[in-house]
N, C-alpha and C. Protein backbone atom coordinates (compact mmCIF):
# COMPACT_ATOMS: atom_id res chain seq x y z
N UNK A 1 99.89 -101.70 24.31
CA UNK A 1 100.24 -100.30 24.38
C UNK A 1 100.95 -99.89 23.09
N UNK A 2 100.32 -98.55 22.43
CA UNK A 2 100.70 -98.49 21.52
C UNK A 2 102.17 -97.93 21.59
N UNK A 3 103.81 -97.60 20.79
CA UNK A 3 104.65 -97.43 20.58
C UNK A 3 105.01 -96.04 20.09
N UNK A 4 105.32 -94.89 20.73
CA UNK A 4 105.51 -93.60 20.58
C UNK A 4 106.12 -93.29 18.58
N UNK A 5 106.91 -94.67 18.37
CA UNK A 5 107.83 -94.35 17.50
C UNK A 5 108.18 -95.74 16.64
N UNK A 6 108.53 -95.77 15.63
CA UNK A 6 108.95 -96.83 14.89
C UNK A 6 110.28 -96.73 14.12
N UNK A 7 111.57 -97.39 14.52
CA UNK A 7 112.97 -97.29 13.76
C UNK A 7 112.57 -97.73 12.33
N UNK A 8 112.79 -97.02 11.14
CA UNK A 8 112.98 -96.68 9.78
C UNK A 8 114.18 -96.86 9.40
N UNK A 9 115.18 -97.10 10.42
CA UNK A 9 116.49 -97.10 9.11
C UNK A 9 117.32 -97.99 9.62
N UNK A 10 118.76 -98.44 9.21
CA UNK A 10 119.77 -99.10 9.86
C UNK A 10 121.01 -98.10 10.55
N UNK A 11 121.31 -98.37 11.44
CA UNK A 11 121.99 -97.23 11.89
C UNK A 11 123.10 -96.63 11.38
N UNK A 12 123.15 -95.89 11.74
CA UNK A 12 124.00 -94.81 10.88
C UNK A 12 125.30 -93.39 11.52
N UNK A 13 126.23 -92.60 11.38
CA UNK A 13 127.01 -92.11 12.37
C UNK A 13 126.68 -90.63 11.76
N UNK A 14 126.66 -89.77 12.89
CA UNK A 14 126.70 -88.28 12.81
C UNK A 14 128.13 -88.23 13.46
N UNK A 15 129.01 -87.40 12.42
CA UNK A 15 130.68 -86.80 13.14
C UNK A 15 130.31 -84.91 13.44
N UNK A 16 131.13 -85.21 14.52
CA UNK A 16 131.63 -83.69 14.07
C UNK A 16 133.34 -83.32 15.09
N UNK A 17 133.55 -82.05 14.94
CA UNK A 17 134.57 -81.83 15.25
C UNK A 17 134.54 -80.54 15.87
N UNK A 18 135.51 -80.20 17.12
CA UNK A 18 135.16 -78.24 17.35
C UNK A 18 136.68 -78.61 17.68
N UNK A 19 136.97 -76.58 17.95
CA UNK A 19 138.42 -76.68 19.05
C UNK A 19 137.43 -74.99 19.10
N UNK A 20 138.05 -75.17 20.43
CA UNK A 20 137.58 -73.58 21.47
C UNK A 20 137.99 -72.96 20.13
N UNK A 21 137.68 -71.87 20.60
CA UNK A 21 137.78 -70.07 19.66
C UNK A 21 139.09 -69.85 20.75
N UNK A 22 139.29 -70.02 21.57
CA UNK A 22 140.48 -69.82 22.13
C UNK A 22 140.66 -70.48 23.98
N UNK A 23 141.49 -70.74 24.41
CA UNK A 23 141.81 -71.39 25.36
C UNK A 23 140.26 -71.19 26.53
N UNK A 24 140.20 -72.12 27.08
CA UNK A 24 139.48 -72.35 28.42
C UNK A 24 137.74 -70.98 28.11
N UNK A 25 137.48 -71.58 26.20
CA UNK A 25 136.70 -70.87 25.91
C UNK A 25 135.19 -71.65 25.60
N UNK A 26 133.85 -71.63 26.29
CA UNK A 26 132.85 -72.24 25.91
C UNK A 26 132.93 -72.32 24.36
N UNK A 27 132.86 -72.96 23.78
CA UNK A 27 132.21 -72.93 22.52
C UNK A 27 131.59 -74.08 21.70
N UNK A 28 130.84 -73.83 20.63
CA UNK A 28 129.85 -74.42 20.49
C UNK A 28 129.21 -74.70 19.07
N UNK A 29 129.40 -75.74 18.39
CA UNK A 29 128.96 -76.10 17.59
C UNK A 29 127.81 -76.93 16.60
N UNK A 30 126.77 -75.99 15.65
CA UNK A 30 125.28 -76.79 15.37
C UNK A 30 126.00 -77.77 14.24
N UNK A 31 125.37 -78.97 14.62
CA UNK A 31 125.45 -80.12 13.36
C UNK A 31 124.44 -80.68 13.27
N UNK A 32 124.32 -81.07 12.11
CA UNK A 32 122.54 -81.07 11.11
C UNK A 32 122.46 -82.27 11.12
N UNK A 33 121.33 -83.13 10.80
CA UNK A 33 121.03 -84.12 11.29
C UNK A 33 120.09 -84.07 9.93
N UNK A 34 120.22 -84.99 9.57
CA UNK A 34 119.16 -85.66 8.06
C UNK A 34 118.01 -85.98 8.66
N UNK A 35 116.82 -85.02 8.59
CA UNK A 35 115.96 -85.38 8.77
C UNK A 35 114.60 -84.87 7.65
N UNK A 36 113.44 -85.66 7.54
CA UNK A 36 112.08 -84.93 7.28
C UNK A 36 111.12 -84.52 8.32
N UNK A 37 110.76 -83.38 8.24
CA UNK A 37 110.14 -82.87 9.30
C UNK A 37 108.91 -82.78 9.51
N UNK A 38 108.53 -83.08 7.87
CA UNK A 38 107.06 -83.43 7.28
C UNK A 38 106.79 -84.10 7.58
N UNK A 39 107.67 -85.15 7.21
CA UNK A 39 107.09 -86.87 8.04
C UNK A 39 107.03 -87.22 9.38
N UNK A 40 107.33 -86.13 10.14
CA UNK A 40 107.67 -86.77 11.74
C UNK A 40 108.88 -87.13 11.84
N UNK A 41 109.76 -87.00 11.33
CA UNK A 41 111.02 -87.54 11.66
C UNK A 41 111.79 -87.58 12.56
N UNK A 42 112.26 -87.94 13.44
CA UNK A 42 113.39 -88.12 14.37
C UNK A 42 114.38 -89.23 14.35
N UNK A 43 115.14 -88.57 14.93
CA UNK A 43 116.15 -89.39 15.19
C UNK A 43 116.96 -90.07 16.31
N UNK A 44 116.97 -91.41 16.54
CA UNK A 44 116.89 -91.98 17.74
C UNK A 44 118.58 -92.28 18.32
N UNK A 45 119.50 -91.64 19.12
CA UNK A 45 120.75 -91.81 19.36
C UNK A 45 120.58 -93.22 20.61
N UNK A 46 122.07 -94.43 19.81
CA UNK A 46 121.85 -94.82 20.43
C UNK A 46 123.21 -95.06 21.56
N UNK A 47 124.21 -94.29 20.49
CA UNK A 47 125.47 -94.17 21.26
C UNK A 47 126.53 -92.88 20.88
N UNK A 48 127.11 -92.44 21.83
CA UNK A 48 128.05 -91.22 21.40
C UNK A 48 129.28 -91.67 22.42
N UNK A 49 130.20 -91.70 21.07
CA UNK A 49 131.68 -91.54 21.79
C UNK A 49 132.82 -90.52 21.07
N UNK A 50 133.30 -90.11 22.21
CA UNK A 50 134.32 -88.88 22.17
C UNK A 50 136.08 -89.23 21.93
N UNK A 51 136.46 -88.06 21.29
CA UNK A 51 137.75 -88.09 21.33
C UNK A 51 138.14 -86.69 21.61
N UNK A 52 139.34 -86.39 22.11
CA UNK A 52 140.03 -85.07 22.66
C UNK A 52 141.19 -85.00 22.42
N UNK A 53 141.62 -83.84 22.49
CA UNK A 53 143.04 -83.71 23.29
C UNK A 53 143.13 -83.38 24.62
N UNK A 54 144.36 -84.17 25.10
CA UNK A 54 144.51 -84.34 26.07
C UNK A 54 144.35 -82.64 26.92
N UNK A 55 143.90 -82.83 28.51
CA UNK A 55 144.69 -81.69 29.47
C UNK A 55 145.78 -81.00 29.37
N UNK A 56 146.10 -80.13 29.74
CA UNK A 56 148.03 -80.11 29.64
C UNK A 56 148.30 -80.46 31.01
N UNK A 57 149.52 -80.34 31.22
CA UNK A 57 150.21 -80.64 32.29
C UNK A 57 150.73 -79.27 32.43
N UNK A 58 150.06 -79.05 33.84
CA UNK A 58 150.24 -77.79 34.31
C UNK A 58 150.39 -77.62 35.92
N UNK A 59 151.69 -77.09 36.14
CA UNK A 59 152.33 -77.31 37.83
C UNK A 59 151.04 -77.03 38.49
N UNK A 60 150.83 -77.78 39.77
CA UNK A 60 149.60 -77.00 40.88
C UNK A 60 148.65 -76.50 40.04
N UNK A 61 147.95 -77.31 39.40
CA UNK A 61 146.56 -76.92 38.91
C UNK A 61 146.27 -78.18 38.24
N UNK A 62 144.53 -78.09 38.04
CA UNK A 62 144.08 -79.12 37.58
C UNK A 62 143.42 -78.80 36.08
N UNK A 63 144.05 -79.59 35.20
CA UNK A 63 143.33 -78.82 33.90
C UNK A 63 142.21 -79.97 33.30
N UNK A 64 141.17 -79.15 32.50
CA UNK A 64 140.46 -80.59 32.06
C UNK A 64 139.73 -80.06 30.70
N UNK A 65 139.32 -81.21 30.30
CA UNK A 65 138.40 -80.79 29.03
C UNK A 65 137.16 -81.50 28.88
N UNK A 66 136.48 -80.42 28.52
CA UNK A 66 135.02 -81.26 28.94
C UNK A 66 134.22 -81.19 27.37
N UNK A 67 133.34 -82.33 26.69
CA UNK A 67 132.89 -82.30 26.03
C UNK A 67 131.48 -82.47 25.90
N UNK A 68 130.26 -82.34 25.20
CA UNK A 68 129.09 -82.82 25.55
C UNK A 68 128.46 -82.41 24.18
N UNK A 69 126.87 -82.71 24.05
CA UNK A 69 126.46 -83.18 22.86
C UNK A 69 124.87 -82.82 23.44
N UNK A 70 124.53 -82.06 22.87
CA UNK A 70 122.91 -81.51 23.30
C UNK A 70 122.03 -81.29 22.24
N UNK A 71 120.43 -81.42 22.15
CA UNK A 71 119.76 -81.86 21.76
C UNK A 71 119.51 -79.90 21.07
N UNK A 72 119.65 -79.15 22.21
CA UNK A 72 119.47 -77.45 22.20
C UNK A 72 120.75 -76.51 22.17
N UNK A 73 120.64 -75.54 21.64
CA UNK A 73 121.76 -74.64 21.96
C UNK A 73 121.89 -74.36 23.41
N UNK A 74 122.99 -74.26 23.79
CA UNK A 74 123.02 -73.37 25.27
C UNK A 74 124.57 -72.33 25.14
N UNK A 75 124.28 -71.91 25.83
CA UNK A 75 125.35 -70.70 26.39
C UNK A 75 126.31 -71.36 27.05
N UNK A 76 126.87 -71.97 27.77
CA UNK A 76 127.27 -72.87 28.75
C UNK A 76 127.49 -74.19 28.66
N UNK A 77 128.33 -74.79 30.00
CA UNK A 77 128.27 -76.13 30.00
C UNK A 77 127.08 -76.67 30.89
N UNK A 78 126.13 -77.74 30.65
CA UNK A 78 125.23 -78.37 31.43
C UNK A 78 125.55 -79.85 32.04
N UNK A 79 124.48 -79.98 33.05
CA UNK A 79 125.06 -81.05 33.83
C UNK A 79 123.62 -81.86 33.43
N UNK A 80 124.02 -83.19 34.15
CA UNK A 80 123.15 -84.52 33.63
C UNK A 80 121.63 -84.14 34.15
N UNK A 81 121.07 -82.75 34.47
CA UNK A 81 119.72 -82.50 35.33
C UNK A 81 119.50 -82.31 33.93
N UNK A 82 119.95 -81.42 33.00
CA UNK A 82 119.38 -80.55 31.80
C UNK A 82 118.71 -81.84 30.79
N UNK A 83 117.70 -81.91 30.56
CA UNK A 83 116.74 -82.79 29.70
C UNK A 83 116.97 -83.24 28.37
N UNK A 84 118.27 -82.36 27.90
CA UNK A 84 118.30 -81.90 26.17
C UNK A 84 119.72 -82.50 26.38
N UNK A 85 120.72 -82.69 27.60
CA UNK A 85 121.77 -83.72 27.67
C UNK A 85 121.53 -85.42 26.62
N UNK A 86 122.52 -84.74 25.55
CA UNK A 86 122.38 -86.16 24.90
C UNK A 86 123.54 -87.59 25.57
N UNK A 87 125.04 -86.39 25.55
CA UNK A 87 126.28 -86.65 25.92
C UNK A 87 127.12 -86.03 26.58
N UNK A 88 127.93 -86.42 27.55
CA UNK A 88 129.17 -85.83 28.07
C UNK A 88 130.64 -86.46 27.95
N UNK A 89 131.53 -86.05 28.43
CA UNK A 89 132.60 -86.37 29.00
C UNK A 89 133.26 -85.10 29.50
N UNK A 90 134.28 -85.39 30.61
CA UNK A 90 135.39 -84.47 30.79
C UNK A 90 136.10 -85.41 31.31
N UNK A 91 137.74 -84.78 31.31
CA UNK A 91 139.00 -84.98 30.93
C UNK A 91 139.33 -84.32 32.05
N UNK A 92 140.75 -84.87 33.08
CA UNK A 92 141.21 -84.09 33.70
C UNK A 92 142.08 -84.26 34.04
N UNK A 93 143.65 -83.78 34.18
CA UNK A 93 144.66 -83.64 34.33
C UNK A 93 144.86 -83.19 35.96
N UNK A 94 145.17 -83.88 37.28
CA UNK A 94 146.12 -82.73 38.51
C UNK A 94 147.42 -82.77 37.97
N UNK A 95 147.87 -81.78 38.67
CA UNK A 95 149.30 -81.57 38.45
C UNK A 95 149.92 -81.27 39.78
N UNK A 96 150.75 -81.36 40.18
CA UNK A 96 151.67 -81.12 41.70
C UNK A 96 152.91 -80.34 41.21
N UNK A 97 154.11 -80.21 42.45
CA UNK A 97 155.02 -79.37 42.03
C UNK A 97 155.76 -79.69 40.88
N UNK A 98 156.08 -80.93 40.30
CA UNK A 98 156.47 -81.74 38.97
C UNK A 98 156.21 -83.01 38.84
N UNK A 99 155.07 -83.19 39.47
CA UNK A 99 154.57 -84.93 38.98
C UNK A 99 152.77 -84.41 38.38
N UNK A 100 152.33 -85.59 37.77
CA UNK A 100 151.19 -85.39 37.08
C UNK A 100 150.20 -86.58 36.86
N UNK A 101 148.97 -86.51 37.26
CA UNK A 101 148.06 -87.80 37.55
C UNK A 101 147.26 -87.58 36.43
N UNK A 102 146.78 -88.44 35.49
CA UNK A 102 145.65 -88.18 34.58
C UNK A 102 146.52 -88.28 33.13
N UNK A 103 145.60 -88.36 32.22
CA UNK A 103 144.69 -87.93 32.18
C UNK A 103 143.38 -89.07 32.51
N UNK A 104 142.18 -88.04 33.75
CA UNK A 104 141.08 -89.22 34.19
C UNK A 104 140.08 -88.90 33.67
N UNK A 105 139.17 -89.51 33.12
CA UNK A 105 137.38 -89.50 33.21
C UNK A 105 136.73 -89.22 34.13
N UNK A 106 135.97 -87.90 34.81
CA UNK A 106 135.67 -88.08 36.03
C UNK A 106 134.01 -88.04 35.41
N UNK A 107 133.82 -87.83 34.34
CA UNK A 107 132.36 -87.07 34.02
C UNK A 107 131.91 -87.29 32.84
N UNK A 108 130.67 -88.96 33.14
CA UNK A 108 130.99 -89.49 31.72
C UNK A 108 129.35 -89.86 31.67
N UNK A 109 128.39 -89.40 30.18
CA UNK A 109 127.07 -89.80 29.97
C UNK A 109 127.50 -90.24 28.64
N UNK A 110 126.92 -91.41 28.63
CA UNK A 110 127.27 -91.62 26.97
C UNK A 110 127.08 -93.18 26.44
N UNK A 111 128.28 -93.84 26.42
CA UNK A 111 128.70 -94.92 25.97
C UNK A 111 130.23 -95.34 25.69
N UNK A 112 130.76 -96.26 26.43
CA UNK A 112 132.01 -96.77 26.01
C UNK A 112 131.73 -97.86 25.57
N UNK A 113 131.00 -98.71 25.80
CA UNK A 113 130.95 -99.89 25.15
C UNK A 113 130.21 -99.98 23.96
N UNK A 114 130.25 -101.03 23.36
CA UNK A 114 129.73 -100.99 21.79
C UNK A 114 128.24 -101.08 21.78
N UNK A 115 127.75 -100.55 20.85
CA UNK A 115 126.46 -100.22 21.07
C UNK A 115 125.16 -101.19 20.56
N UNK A 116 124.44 -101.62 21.08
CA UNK A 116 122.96 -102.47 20.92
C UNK A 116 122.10 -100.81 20.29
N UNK A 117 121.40 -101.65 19.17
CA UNK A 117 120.17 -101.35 18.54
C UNK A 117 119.02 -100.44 19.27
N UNK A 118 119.34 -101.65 20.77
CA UNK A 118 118.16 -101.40 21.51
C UNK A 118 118.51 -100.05 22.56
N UNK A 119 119.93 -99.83 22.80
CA UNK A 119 120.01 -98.75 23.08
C UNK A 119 119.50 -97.02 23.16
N UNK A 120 119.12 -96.37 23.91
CA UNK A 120 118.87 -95.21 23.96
C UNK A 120 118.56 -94.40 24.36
N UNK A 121 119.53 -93.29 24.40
CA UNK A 121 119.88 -92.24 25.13
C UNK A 121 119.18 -90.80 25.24
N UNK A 122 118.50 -90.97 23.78
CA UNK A 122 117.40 -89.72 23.58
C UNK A 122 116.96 -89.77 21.73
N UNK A 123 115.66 -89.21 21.99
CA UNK A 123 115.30 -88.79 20.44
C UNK A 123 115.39 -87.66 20.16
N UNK A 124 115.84 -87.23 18.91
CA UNK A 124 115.96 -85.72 18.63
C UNK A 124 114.83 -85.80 17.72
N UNK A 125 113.97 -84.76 17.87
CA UNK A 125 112.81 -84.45 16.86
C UNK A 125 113.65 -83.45 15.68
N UNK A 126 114.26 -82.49 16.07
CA UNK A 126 114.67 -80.86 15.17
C UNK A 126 115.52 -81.73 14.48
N UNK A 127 116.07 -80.85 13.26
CA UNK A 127 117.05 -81.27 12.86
C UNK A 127 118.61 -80.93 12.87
N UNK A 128 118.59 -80.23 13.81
CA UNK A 128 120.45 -80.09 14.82
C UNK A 128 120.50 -80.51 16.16
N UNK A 129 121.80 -80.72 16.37
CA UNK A 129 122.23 -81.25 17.60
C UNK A 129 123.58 -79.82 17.61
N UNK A 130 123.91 -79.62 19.42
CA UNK A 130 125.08 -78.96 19.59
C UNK A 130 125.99 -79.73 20.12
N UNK A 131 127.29 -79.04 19.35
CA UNK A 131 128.36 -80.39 19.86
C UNK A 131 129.11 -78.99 20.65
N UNK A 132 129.86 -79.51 21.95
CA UNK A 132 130.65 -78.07 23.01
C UNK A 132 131.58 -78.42 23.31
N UNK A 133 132.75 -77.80 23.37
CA UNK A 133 134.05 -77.97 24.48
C UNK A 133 134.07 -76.98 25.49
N UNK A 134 134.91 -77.12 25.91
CA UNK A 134 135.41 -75.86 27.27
C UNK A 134 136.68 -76.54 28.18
N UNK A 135 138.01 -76.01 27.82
CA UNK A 135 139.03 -76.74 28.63
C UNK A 135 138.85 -75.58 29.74
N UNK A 136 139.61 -76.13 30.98
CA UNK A 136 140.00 -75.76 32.32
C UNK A 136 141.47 -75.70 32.28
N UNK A 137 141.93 -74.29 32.40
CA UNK A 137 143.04 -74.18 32.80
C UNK A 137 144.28 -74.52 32.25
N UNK A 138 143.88 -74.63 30.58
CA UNK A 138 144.74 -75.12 30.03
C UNK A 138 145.51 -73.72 29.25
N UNK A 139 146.46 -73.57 28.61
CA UNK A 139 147.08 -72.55 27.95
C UNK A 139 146.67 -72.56 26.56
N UNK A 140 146.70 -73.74 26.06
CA UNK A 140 146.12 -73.16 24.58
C UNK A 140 144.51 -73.85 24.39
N UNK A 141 144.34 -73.68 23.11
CA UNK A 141 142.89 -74.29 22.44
C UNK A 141 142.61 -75.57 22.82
N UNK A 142 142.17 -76.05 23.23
CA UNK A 142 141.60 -77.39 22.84
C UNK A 142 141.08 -78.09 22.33
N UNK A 143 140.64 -78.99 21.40
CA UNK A 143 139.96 -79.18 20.75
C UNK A 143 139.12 -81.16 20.72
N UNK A 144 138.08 -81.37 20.04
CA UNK A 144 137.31 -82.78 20.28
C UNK A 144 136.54 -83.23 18.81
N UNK A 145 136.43 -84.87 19.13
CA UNK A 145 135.40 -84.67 18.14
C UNK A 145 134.11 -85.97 18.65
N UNK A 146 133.24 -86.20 18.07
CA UNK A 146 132.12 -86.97 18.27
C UNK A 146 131.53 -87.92 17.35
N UNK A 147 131.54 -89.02 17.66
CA UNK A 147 130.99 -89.96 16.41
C UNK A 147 129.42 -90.36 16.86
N UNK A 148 128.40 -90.13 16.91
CA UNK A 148 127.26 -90.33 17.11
C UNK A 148 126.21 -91.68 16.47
N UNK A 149 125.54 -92.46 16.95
CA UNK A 149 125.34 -93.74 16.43
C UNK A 149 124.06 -93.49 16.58
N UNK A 150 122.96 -93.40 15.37
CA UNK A 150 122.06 -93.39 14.89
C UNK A 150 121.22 -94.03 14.09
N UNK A 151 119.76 -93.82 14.24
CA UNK A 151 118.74 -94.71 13.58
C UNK A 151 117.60 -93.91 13.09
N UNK A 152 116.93 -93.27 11.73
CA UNK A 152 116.06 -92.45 11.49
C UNK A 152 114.67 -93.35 12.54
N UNK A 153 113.59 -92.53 13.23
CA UNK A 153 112.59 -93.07 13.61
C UNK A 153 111.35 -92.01 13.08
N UNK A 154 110.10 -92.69 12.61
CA UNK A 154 109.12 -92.42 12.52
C UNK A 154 108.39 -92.18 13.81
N UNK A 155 108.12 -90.31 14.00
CA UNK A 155 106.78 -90.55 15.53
C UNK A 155 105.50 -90.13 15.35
N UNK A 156 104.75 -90.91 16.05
CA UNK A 156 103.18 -90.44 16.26
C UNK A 156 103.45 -88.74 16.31
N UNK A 157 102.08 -88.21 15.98
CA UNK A 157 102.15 -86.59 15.50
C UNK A 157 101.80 -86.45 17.18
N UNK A 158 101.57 -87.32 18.33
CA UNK A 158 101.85 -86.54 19.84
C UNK A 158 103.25 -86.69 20.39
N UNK A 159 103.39 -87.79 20.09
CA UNK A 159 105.17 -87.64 20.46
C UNK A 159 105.75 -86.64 19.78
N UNK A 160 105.65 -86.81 18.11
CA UNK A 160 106.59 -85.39 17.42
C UNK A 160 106.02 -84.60 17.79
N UNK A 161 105.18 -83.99 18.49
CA UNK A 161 104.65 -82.27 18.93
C UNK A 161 105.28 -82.27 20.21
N UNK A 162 105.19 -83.03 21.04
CA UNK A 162 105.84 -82.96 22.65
C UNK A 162 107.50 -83.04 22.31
N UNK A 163 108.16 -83.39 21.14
CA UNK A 163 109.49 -83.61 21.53
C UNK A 163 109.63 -82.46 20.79
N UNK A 164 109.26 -81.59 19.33
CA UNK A 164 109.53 -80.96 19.02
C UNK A 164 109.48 -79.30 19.70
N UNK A 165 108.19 -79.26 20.58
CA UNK A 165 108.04 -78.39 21.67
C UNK A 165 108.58 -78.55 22.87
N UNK A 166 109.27 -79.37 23.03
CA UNK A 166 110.54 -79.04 24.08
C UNK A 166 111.50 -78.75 23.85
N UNK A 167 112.44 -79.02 22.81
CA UNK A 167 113.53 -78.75 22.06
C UNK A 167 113.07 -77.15 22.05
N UNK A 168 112.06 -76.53 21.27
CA UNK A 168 112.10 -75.56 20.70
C UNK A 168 111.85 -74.05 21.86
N UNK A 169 111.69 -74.97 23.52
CA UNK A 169 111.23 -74.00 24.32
C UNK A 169 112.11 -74.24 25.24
N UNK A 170 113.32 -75.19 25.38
CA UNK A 170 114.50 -75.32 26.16
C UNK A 170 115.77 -74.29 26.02
């Protein structure tokens, strides 16, 4: 059976960084991705891990921060159904009348452990990825960032037409 794709490179890290436009605010950031588009190029993720700031600690409420990493723009936060889900996490803080549990992981696609070659989570055909936050209930900004673990791949011109026409109609 022939192989949709062939790894071209040694792996390699995509960063990026956001903080909301302002508290408990979707927002959303494009980061570019080295690619040729001539050649078929994609790029094969084989691990994404997150960093944040914390929840706050906030009496009787639960605050959280959620991060994620998509293949498409969206408006919103998406859950693990959406196809173009590269990565998630969220963050979450309860709080009671003055005690405070967290900060927990309740909501995690991705990778914590160190990453194999053979790993993988998705190919990006385009050449951006969106990186998102959105805290809950917190008072100020929040902010994250993403280290992404990558490998350039060469695809057959049916795989690059099917991945690039989903990206482009999601």
């Amino acid at each position: 059976m022939a192989k949709a794709y062939k790894i071209t490179s040694d792996p390699f890290f995509v960063n990026g960084s956001i903080t909301e436009t302002g508290a408990n605010t979707y927002t959303a950031n494009e980061i570019s991705l080295p690619l040729d588009s001539l050649n078929q190029e994609g790029v094969l993720v084989h691990a994404v891990y997150f960093t944040s700031s914390e929840p706050e600690q906030v009496p009787n409420q639960r605050t959280g921060v959620t991060l994620e990493v998509s293949a498409t723009s969206k408006t919103g936060l998406i859950g693990a159904n959406d196809a173009n889900l590269i990565a998630r996490r969220q963050l979450f803080v309860s709080g009671g009348a003055a005690e405070f549990s967290g900060p927990h992981v309740v909501d995690f696609i991705g990778s914590t452990a160190p990453y194999q070659e053979s790993d993988n989570l998705m190919i990006v055909a385009t050449d951006n990825v969106f990186f998102a936050i959105k805290g809950i209930n917190n008072t100020a900004a929040a902010s994250g960032q993403f280290r992404m673990v990558c490998s350039r791949v060469k695809l057959d011109a049916a795989a690059y037409a099917a991945l690039v026409t989903n990206e482009l109609t999601s």
